[in-house]
C-alpha atoms as a PDB file:
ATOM      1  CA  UNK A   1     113.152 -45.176 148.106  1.00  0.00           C
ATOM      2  CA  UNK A   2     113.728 -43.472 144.966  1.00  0.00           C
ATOM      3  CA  UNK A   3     116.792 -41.179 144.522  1.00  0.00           C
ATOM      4  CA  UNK A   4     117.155 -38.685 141.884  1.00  0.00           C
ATOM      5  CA  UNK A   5     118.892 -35.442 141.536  1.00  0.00           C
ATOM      6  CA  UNK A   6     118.949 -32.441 139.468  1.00  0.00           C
ATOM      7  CA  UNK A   7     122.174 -30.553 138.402  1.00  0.00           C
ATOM      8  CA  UNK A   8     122.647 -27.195 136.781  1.00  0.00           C
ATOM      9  CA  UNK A   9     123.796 -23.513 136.820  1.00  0.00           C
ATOM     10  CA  UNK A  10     122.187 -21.700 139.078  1.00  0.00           C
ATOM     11  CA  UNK A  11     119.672 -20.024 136.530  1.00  0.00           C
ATOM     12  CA  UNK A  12     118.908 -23.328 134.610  1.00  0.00           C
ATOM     13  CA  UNK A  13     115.538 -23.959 136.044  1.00  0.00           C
ATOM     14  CA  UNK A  14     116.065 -26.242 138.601  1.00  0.00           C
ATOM     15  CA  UNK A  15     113.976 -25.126 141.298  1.00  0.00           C
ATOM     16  CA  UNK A  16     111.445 -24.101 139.314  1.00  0.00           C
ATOM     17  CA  UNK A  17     111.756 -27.820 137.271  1.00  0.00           C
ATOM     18  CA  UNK A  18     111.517 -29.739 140.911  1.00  0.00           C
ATOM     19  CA  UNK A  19     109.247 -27.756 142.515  1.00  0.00           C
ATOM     20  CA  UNK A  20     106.600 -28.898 139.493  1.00  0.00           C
ATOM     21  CA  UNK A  21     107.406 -32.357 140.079  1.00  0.00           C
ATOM     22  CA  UNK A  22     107.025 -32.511 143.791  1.00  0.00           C
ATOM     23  CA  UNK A  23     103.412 -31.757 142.443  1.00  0.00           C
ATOM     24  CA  UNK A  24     102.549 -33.963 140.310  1.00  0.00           C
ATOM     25  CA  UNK A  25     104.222 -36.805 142.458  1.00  0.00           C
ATOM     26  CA  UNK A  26     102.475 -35.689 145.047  1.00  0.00           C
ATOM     27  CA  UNK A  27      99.435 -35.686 142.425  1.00  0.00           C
ATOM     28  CA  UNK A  28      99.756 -39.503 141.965  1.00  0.00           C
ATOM     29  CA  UNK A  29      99.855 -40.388 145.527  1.00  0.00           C
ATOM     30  CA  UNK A  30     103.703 -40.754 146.876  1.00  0.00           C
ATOM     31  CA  UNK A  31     105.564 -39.095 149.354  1.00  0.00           C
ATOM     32  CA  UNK A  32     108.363 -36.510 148.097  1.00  0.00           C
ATOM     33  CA  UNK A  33     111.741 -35.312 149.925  1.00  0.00           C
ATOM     34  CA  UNK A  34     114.385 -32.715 149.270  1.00  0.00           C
ATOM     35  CA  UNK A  35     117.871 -32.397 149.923  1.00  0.00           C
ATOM     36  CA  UNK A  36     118.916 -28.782 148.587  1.00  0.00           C
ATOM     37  CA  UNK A  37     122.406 -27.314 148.535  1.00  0.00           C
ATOM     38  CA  UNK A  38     122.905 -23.863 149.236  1.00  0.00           C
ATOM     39  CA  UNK A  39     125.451 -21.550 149.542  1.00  0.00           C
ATOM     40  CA  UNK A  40     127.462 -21.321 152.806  1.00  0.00           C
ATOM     41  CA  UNK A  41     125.909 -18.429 154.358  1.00  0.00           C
ATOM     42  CA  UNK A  42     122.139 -19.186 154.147  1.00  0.00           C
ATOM     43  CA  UNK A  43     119.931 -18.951 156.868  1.00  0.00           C
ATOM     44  CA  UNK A  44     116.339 -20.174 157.987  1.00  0.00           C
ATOM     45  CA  UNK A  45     116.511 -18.409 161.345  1.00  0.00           C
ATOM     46  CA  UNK A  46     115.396 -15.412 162.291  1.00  0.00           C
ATOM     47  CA  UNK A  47     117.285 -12.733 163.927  1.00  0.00           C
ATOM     48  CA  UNK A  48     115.761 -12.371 167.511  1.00  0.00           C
ATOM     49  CA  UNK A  49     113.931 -15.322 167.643  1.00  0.00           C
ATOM     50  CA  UNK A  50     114.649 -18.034 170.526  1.00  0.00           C
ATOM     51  CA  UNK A  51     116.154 -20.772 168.598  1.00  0.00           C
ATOM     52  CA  UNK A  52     118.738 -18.084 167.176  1.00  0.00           C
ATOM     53  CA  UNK A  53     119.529 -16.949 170.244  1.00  0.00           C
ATOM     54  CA  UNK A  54     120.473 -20.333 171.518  1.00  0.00           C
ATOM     55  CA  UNK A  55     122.618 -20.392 168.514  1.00  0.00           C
ATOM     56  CA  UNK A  56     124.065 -17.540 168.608  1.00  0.00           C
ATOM     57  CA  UNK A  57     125.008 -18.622 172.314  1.00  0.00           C
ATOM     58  CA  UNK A  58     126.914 -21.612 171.025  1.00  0.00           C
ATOM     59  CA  UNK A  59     124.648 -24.496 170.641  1.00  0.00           C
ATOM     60  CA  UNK A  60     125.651 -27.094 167.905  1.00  0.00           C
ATOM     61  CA  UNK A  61     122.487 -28.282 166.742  1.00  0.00           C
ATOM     62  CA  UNK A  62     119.078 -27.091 167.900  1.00  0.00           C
ATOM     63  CA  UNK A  63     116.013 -28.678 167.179  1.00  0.00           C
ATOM     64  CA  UNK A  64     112.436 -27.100 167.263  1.00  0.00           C
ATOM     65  CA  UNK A  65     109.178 -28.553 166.755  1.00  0.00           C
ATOM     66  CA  UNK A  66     105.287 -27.921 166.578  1.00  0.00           C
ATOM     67  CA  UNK A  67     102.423 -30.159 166.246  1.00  0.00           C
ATOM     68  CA  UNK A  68     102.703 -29.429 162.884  1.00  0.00           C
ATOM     69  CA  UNK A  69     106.797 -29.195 161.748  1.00  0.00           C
ATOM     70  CA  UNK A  70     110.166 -29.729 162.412  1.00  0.00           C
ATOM     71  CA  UNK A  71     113.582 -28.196 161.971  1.00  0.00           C
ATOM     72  CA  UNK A  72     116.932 -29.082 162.754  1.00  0.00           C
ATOM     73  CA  UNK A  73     119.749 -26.759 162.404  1.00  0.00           C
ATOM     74  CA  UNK A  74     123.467 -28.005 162.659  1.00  0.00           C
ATOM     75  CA  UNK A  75     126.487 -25.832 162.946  1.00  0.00           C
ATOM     76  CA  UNK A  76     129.109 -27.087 160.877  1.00  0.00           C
ATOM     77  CA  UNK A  77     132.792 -25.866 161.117  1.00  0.00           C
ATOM     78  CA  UNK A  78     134.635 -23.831 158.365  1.00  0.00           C
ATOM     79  CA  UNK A  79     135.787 -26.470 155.856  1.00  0.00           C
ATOM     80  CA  UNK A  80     133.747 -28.670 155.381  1.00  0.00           C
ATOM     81  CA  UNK A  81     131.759 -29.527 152.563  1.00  0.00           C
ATOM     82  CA  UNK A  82     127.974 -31.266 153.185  1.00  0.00           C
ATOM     83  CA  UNK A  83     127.622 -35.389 151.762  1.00  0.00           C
ATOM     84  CA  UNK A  84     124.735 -35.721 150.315  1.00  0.00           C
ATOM     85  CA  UNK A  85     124.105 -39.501 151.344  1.00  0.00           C
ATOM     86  CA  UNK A  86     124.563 -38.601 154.757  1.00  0.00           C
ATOM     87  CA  UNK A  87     121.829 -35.762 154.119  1.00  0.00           C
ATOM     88  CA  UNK A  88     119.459 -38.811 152.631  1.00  0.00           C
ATOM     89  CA  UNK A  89     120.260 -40.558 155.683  1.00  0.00           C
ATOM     90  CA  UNK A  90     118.880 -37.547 157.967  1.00  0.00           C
ATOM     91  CA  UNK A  91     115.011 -38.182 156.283  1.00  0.00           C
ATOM     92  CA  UNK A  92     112.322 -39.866 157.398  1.00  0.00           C
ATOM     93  CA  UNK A  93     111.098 -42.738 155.086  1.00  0.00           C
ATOM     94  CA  UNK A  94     109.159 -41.811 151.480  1.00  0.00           C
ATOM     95  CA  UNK A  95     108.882 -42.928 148.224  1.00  0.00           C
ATOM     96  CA  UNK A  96     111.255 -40.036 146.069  1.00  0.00           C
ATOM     97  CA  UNK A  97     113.921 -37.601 147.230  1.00  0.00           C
ATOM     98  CA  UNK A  98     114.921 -35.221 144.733  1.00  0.00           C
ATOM     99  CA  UNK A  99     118.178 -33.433 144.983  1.00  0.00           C
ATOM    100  CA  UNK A 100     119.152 -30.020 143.464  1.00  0.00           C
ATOM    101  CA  UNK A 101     122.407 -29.155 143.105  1.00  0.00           C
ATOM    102  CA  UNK A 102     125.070 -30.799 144.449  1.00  0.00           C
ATOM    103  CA  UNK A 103     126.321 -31.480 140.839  1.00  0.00           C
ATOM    104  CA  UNK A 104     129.399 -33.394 141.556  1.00  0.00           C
ATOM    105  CA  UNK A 105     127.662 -36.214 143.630  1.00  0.00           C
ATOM    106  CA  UNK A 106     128.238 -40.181 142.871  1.00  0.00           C
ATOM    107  CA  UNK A 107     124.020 -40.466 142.113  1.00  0.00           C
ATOM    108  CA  UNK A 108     121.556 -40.408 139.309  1.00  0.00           C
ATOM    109  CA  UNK A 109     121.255 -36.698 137.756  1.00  0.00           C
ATOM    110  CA  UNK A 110     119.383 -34.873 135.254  1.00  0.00           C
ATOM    111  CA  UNK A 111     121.233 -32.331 133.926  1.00  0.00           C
ATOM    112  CA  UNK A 112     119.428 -28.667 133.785  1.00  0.00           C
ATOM    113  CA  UNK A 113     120.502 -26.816 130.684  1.00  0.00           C
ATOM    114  CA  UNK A 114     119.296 -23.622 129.203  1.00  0.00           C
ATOM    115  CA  UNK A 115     121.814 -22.263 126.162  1.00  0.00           C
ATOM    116  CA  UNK A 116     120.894 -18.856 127.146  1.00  0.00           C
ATOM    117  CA  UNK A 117     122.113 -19.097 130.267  1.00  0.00           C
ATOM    118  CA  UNK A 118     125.643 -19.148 128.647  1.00  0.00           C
ATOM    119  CA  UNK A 119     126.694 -21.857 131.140  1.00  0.00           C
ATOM    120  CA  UNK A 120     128.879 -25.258 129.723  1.00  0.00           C
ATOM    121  CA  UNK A 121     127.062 -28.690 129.946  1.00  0.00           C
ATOM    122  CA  UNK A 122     127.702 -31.141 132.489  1.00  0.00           C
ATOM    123  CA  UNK A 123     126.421 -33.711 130.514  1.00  0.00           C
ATOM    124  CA  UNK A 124     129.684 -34.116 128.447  1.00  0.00           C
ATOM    125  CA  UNK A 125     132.004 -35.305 131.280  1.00  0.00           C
ATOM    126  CA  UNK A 126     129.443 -36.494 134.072  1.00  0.00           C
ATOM    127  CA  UNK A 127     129.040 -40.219 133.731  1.00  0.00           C
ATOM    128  CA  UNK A 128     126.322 -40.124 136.370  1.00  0.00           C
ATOM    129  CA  UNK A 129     124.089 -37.853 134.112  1.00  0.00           C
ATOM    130  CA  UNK A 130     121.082 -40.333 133.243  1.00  0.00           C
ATOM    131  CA  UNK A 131     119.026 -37.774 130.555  1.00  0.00           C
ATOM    132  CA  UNK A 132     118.936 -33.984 129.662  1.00  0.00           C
ATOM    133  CA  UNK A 133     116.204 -31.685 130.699  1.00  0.00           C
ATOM    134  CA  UNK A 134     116.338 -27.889 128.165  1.00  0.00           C
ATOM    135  CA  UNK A 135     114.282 -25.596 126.759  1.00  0.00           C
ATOM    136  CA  UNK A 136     115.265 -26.292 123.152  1.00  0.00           C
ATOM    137  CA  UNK A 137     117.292 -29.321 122.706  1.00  0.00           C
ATOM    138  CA  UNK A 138     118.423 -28.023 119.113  1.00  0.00           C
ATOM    139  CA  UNK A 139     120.443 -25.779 120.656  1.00  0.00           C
ATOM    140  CA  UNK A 140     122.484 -28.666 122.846  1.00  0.00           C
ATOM    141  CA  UNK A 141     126.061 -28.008 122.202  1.00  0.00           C
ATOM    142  CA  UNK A 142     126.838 -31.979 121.178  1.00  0.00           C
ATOM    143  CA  UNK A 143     124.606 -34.589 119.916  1.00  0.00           C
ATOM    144  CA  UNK A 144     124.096 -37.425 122.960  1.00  0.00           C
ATOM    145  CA  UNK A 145     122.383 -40.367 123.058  1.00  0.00           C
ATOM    146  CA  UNK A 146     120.795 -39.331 126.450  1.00  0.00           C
ATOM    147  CA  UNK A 147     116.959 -39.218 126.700  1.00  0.00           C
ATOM    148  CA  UNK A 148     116.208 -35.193 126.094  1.00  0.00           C
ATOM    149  CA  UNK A 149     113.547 -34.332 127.875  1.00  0.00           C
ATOM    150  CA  UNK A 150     111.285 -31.179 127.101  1.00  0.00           C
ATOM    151  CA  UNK A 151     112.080 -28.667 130.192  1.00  0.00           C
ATOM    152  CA  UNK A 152     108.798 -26.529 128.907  1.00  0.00           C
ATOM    153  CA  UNK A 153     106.967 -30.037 129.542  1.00  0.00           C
ATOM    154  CA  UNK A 154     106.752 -30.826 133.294  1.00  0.00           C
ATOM    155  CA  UNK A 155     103.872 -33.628 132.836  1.00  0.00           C
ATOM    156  CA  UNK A 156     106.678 -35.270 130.212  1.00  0.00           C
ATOM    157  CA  UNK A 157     110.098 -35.446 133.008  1.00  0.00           C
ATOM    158  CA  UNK A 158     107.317 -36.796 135.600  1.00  0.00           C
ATOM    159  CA  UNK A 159     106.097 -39.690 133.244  1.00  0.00           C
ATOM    160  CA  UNK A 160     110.021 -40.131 132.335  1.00  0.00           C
ATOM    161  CA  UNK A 161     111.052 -40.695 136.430  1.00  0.00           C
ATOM    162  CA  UNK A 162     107.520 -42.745 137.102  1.00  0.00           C
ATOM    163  CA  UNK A 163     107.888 -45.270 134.058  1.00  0.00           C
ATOM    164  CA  UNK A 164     111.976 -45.551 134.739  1.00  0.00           C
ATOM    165  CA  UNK A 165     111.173 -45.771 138.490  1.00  0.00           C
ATOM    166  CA  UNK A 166     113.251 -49.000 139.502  1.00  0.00           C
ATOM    167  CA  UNK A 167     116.368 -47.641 137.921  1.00  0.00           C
ATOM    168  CA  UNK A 168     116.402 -44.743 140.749  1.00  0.00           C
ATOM    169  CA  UNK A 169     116.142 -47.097 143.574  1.00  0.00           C
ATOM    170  CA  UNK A 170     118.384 -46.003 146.459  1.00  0.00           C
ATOM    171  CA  UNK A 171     121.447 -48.342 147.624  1.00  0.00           C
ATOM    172  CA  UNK A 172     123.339 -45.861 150.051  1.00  0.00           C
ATOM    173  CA  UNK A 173     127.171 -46.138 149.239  1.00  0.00           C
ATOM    174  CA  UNK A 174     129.147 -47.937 152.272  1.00  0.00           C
ATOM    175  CA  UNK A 175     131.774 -44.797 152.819  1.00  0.00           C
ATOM    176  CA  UNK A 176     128.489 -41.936 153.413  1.00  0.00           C
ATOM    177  CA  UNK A 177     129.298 -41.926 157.319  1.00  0.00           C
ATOM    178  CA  UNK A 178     129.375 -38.113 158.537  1.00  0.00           C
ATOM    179  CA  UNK A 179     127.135 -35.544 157.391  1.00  0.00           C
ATOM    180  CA  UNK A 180     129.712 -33.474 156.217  1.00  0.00           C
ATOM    181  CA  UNK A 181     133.134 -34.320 154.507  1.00  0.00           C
ATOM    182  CA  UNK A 182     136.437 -32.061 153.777  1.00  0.00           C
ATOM    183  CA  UNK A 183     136.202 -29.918 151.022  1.00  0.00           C
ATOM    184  CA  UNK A 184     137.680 -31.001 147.514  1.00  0.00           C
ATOM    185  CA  UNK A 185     141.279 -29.930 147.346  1.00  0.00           C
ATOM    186  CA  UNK A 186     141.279 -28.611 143.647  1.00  0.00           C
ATOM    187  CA  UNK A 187     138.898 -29.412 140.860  1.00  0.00           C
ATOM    188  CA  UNK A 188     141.781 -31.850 139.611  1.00  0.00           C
ATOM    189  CA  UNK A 189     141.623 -33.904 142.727  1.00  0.00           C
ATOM    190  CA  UNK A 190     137.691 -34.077 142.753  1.00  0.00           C
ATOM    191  CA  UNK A 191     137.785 -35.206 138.797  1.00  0.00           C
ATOM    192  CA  UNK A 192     139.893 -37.816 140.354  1.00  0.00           C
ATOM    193  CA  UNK A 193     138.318 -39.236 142.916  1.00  0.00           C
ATOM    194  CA  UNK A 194     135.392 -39.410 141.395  1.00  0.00           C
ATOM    195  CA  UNK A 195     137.062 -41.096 137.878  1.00  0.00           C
ATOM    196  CA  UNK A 196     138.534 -43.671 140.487  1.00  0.00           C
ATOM    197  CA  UNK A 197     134.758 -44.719 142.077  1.00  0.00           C
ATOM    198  CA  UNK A 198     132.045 -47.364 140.389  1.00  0.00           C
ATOM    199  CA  UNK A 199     129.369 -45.470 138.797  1.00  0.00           C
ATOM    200  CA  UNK A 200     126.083 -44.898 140.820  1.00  0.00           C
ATOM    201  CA  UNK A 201     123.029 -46.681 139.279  1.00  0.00           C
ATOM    202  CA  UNK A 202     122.070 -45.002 136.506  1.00  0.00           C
ATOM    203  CA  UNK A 203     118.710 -45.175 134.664  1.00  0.00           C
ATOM    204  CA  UNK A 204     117.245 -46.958 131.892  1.00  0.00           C
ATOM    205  CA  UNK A 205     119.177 -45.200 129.017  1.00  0.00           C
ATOM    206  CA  UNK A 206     122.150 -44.875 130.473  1.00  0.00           C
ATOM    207  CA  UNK A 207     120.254 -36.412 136.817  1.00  0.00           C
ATOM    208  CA  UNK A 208     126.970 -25.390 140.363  1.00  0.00           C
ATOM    209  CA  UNK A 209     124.421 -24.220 142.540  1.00  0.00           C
END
């Protein structure tokens, strides 16, 4: 299994970047995940509806299922923070899972960067940024020695994961137990934890919601 994920601003592109590769991966015959992070308060229930009624009446987790879908929804208590590895864990078996967001986590990233979004780059002080995805790479606020990949050029970033494939292979870190983990304490503390961990592996030249 393939692991790759893709970090950004919210307004970068990524969704609309990852949603074009699921196709074209899908295109040349392999199986595609997601893990997506969201913001605390999303929802997939509906108001009403049976399974939100059993959560609204305290159930932890509820799981429903057709012939044709699943969905699991999980409770989580105030505090905590969701780990993506445990997330990877929770999916069934495929050949790519492509994560968006989650721009702090110890994997393989490309970095989504638009200038006019007015957002810095991660791509300056994330080690575990493997190449650059933007719109004009001119306009990149430091010269890198990154692959820069065209973000108008969909086709191009699927070639660029297919041909660098075995550099994204998945080894799941040993301490991704629990599905969640406490939230960092300051963005001081998280710069340090991560400075003090090895490097995920990375790809050939080397991926806030």
């Amino acid at each position: 299994m393939k692991v790759i994920g893709f970090c950004g601003y919210s307004g970068s592109g990524k969704t609309t970047l990852v949603e074009q590769l699921i196709v074209r991966l899908k295109r040349a015959g392999l199986r595609v995940s997601v893990v997506k992070h969201a913001h605390h308060d999303f929802d997939i229930d509906h108001a009403g509806k049976d399974s939100w009624r059993h959560r609204q009446a305290g159930a932890g987790e509820v799981v429903i299922a057709s012939s044709r879908r699943m969905a699991k929804m999980r409770e989580f208590e105030a505090g905590t923070a969701p780990n993506v590895h445990a997330l990877i864990a929770e999916l069934n078996d495929c050949d790519w899972v492509l994560v968006e967001g989650f721009k702090h986590a110890e994997l393989a990233k490309i970095e989504v960067w638009r200038a006019s979004n007015g957002k810095p780059a991660l791509y300056l002080d994330d080690r575990h940024v493997v190449a650059i995805c933007t719109d004009i790479a001119a306009n990149l606020p430091q010269p890198t020695q990154l692959p820069v990949l065209d973000l108008n050029d969909p086709d191009s970033v699927a070639a660029f994961l297919l041909c660098n494939s075995e550099s994204y292979e998945y080894v799941r870190p040993h301490a991704a137990a629990s599905t969640v983990e406490p939230a960092a304490d300051t963005p001081a503390d998280a710069h340090a934890r991560r400075s003090a961990q090895p490097p995920a592996r990375r790809g050939a030249a080397a991926a806030v919601d």
